[in-house]
Protein backbone atom coordinates (compact mmCIF):
# COMPACT_ATOMS: atom_id res chain seq x y z
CA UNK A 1 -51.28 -37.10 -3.60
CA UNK A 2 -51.25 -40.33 -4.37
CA UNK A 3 -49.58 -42.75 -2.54
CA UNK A 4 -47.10 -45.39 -4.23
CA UNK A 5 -46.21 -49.28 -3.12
CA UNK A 6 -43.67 -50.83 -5.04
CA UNK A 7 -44.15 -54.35 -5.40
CA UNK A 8 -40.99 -56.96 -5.36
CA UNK A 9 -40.96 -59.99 -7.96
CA UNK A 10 -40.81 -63.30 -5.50
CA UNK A 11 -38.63 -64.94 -7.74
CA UNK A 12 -36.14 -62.25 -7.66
CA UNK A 13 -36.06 -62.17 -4.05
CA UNK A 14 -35.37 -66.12 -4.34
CA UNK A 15 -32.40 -65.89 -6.96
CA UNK A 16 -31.08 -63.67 -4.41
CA UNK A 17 -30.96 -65.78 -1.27
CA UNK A 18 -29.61 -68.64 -3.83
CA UNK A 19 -26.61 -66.07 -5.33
CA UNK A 20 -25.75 -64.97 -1.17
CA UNK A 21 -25.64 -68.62 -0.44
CA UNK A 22 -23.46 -69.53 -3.65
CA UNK A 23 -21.12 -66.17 -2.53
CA UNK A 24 -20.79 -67.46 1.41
CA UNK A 25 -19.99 -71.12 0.17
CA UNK A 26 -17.18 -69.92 -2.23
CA UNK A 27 -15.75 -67.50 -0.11
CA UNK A 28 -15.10 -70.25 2.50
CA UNK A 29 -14.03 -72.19 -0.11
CA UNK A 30 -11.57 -69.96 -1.44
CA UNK A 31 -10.25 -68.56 2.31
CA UNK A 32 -9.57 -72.61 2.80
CA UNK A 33 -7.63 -73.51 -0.17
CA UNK A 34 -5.48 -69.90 0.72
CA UNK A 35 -4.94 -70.78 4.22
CA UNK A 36 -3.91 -74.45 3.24
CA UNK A 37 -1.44 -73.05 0.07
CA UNK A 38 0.06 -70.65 2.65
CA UNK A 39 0.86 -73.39 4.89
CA UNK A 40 2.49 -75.32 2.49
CA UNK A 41 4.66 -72.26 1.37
CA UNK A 42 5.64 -71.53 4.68
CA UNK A 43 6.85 -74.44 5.36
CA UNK A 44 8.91 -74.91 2.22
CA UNK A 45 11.22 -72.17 3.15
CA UNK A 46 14.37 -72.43 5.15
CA UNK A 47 15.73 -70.09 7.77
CA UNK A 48 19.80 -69.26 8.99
CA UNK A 49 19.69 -67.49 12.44
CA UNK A 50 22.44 -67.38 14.69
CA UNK A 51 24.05 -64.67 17.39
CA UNK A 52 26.94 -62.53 16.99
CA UNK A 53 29.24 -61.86 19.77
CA UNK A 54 32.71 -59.87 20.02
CA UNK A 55 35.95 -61.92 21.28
CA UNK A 56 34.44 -61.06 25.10
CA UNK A 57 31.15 -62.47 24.04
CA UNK A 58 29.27 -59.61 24.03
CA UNK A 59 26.21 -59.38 21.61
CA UNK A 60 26.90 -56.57 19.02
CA UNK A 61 23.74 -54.89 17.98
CA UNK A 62 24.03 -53.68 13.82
CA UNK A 63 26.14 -56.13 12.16
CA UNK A 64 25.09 -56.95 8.72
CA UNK A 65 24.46 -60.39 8.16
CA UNK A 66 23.53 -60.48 3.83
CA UNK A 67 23.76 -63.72 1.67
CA UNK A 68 26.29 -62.81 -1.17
CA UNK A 69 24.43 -62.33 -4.76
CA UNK A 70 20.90 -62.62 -2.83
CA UNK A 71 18.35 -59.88 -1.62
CA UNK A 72 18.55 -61.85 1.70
CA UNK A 73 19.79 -60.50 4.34
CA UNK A 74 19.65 -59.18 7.74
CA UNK A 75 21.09 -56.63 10.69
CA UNK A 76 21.62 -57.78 14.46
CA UNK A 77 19.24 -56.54 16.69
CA UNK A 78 20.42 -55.66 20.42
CA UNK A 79 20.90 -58.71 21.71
CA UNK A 80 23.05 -59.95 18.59
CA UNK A 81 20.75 -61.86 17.04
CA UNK A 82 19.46 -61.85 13.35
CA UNK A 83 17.35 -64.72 11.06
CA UNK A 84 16.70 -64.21 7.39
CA UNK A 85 14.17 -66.75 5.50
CA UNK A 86 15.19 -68.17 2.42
CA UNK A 87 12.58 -69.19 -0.13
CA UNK A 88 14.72 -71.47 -2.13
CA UNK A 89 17.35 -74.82 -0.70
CA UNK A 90 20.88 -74.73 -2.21
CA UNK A 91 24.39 -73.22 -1.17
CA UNK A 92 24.76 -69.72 0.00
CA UNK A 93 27.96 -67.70 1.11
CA UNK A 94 26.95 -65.55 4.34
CA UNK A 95 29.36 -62.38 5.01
CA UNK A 96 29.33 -60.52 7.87
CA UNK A 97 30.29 -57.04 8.66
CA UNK A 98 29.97 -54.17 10.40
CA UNK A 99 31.63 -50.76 11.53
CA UNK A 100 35.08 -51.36 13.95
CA UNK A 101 34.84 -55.33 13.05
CA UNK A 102 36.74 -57.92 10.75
CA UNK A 103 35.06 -58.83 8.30
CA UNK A 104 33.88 -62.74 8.26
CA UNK A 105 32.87 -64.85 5.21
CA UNK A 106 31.38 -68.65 5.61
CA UNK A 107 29.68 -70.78 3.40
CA UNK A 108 26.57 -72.60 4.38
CA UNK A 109 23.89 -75.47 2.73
CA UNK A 110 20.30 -75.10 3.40
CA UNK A 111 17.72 -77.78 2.75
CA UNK A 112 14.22 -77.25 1.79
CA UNK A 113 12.37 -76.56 5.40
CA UNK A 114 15.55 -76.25 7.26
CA UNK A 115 16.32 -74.08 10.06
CA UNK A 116 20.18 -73.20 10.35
CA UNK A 117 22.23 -72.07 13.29
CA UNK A 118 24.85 -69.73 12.29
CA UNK A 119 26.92 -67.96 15.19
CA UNK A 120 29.93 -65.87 14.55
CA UNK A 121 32.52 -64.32 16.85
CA UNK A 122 34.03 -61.10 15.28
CA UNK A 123 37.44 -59.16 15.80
CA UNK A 124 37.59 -56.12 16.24
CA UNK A 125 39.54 -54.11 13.64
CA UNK A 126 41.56 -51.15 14.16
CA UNK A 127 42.60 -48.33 11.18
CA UNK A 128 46.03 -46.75 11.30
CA UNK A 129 46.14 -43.47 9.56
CA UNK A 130 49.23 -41.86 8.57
CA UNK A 131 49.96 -37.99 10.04
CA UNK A 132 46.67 -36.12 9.17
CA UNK A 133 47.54 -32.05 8.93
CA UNK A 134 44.06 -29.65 8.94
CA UNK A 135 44.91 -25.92 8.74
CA UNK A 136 42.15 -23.22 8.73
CA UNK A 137 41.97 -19.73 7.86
CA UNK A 138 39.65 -17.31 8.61
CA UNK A 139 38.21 -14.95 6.08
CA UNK A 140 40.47 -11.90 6.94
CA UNK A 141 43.87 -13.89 6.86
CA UNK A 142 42.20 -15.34 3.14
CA UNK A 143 41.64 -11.42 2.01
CA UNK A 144 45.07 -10.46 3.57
CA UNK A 145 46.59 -13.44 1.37
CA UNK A 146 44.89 -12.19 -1.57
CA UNK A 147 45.94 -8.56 -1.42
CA UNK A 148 42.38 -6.94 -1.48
């Protein structure tokens, strides 16, 4: 058997090195110029945060907090609080709701880059019902009724 050697064109091996040198430069490049246009977005956005208490000043965990006609929106967490980011400045109407609680509506104006401190204080809300009657029958008394 013959033994084979494969022999490797030094100029290939040189436009190589030059093409992984041109590929590390503009990958820096490019990671740079993301990192710096992510910046710049980040800080263009402005944020409403606040707390949300009861009328004893309790933090209620689970209250909706949503800017009307927006995707934006957010729920408390356990200690009451709750911050939504908003990618564009201009006028917003913030409700706020939840299960047992009044429900509170309030505009608010955010700037470009603003952060906003919203807190509310909500009621809580009571139902009345009128006289609620619920009568049960079991399957014999339903035969019985039936005449089978």
């Amino acid at each position: 058997m013959y033994a084979t050697r494969s022999y490797i064109c030094p100029l290939f091996i040189i436009s190589l090195n030059k093409l992984n040198r041109f590929l590390n430069g503009f990958i820096k490049i490019s990671i740079s110029f993301f990192l710096l246009f992510s910046c710049l977005q980040v800080k263009a956005q402005g944020v409403l945060s606040g707390k949300i208490k009861d009328t004893e000043g309790e933090p209620i965990p689970g209250i909706s907090v949503i800017l009307e006609n927006t995707k934006h929106g957010d729920a408390t967490n356990s200690f009451g609080d709750y911050r939504i980011e908003i990618k564009e400045p201009g006028n917003y109407t913030i409700v706020v709701s939840g299960i047992s609680f009044e429900r509170v509506i309030r505009e608010v104006a955010i700037s470009e880059g603003q952060e906003v401190n919203q807190n509310f204080v909500l009621e809580g809300s009571t139902v009345s019902m009128d006289e609620l009657v619920i009568a049960g029958q079991t399957e014999a008394d339903e035969l019985r009724l039936k005449g089978y």
